[in-house]
C-alpha atoms as a PDB file:
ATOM      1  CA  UNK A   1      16.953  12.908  -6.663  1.00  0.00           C
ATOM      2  CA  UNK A   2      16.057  11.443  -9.813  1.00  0.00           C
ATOM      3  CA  UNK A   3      18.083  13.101 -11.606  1.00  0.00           C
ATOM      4  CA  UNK A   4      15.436  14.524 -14.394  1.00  0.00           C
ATOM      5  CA  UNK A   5      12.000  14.985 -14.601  1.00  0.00           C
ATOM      6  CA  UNK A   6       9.269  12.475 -13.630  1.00  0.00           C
ATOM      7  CA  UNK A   7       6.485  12.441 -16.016  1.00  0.00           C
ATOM      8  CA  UNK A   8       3.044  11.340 -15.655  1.00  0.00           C
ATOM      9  CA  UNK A   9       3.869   8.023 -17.208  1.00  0.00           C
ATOM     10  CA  UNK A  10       6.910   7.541 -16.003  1.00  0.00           C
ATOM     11  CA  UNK A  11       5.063   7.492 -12.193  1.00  0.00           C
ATOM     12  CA  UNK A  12       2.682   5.560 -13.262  1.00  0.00           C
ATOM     13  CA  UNK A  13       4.889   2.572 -14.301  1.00  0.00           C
ATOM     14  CA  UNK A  14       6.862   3.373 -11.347  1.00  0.00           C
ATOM     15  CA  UNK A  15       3.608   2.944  -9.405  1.00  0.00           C
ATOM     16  CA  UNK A  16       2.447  -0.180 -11.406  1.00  0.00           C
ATOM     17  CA  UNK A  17       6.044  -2.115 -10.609  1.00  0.00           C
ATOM     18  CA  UNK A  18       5.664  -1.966  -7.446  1.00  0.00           C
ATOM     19  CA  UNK A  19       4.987  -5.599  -5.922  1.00  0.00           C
ATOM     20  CA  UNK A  20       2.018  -6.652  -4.155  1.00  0.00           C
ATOM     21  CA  UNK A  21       3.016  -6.840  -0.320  1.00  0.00           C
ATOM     22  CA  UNK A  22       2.573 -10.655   0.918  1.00  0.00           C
ATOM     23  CA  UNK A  23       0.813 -10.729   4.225  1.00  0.00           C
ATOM     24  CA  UNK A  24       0.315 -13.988   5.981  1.00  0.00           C
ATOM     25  CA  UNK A  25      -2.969 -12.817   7.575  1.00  0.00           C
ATOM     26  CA  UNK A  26      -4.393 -12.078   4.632  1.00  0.00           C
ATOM     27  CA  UNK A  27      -3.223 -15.103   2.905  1.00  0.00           C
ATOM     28  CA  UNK A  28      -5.101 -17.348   6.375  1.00  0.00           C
ATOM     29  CA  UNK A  29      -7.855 -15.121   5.458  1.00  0.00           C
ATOM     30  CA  UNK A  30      -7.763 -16.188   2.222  1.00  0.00           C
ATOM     31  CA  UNK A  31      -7.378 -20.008   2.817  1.00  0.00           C
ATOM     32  CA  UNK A  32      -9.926 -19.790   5.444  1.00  0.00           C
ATOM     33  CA  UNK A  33     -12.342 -17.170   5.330  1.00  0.00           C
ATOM     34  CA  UNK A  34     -14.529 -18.558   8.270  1.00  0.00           C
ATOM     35  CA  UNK A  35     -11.570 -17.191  10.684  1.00  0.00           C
ATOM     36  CA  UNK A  36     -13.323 -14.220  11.982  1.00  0.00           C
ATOM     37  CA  UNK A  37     -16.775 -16.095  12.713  1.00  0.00           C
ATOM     38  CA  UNK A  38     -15.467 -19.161  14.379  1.00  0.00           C
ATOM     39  CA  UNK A  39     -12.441 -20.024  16.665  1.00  0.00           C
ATOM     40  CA  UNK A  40      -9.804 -20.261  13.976  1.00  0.00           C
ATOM     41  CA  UNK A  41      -8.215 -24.085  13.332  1.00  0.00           C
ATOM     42  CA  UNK A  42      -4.832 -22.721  13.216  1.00  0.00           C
ATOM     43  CA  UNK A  43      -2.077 -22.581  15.684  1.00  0.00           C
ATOM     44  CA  UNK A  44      -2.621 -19.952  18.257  1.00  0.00           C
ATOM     45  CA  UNK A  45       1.434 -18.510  17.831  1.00  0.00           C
ATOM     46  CA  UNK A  46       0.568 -18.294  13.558  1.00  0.00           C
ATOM     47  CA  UNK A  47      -2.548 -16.355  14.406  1.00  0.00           C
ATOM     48  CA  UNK A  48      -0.334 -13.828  16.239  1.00  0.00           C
ATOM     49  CA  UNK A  49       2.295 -13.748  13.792  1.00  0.00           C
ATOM     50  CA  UNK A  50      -0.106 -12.798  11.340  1.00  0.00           C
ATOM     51  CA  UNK A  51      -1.801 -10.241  13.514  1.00  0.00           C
ATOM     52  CA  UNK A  52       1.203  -8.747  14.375  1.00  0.00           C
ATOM     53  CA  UNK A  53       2.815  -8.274  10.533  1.00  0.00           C
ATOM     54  CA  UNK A  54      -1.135  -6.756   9.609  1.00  0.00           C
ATOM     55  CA  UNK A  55      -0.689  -4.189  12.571  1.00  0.00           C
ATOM     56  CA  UNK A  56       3.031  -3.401  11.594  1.00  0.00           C
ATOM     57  CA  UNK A  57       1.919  -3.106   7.865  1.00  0.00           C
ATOM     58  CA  UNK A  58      -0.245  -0.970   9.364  1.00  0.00           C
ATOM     59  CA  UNK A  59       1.397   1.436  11.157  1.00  0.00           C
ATOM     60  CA  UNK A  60       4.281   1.718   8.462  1.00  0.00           C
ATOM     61  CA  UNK A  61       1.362   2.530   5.899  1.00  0.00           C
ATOM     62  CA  UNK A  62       0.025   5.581   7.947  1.00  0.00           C
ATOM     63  CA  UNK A  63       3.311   6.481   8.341  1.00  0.00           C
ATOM     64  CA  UNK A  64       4.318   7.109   5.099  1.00  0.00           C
ATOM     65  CA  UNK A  65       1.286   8.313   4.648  1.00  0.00           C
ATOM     66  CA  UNK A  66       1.816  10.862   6.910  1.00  0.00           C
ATOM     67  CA  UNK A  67       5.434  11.875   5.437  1.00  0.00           C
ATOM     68  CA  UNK A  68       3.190  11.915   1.746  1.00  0.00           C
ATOM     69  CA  UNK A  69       0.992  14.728   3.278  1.00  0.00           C
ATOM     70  CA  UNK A  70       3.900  17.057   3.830  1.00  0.00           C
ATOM     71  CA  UNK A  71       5.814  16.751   0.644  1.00  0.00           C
ATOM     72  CA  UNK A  72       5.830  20.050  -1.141  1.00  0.00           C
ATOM     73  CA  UNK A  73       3.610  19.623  -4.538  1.00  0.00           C
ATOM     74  CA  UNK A  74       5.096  19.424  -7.653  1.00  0.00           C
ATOM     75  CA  UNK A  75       3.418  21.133 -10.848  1.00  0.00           C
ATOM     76  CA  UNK A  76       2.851  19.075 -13.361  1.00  0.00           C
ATOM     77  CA  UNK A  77       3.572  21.009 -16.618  1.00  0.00           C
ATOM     78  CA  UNK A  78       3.138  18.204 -19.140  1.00  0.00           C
ATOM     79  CA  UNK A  79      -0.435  16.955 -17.759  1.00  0.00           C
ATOM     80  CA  UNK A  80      -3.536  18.184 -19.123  1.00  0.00           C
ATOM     81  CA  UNK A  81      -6.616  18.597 -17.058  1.00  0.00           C
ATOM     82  CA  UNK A  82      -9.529  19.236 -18.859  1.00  0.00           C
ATOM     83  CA  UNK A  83     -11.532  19.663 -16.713  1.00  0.00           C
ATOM     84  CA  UNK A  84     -10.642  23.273 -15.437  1.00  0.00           C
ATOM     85  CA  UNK A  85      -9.451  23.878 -19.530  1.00  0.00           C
ATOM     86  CA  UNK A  86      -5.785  23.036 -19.300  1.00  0.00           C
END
C-alpha cells in the first residue's frame, strides 16, 4: 500500500499534516459561546446546518473508528519501548 515501510516518524508527520476539520458548529460555538444557555441569536436553518455537519462528523468518526479496531497490528521493529526493556 505504501509501498515501503512506515516508520514511527514517518506516521507521526503523516499524523501531524493532517488538517484541522472546519465545523461550523463549533466555529457558532466559538463566536458565541452563550448558545447552549440561551435561545441562540442565529437563524434557526444555520443552527441545523451546523447540528447536522457535528452529527455527520460524528458518525463518520466512530466509523472509522470502528474499521481502526479491526486492522491487524503491525510490529513495530524500529521502536523502542523501554518500558518492558526493548
Amino acid at each position: 500500500m505504501f509501498g515501503g515501510d512506515l516508520g514511527v516518524e514517518d506516521l507521526r508527520a503523516c499524523l501531524a499534516a493532517i488538517a484541522p476539520v472546519e465545523l461550523l458548529g463549533m466555529r457558532l460555538l466559538t463566536q458565541q459561546p452563550h448558545l447552549i444557555a440561551v435561545p441562540p441569536s442565529i437563524p434557526r436553518n444555520l443552527l441545523v446546518d451546523a447540528v447536522t455537519e457535528i452529527i455527520d462528523y460524528t458518525e463518520r468518526s466512530a466509523a472509522a473508528a470502528r474499521q481502526l479496531a479491526h486492522l491487524p497490528p503491525i510490529p513495530l521493529m524500529t521502536a523502542s519501548v523501554l518500558e518492558f526493556g526493548l
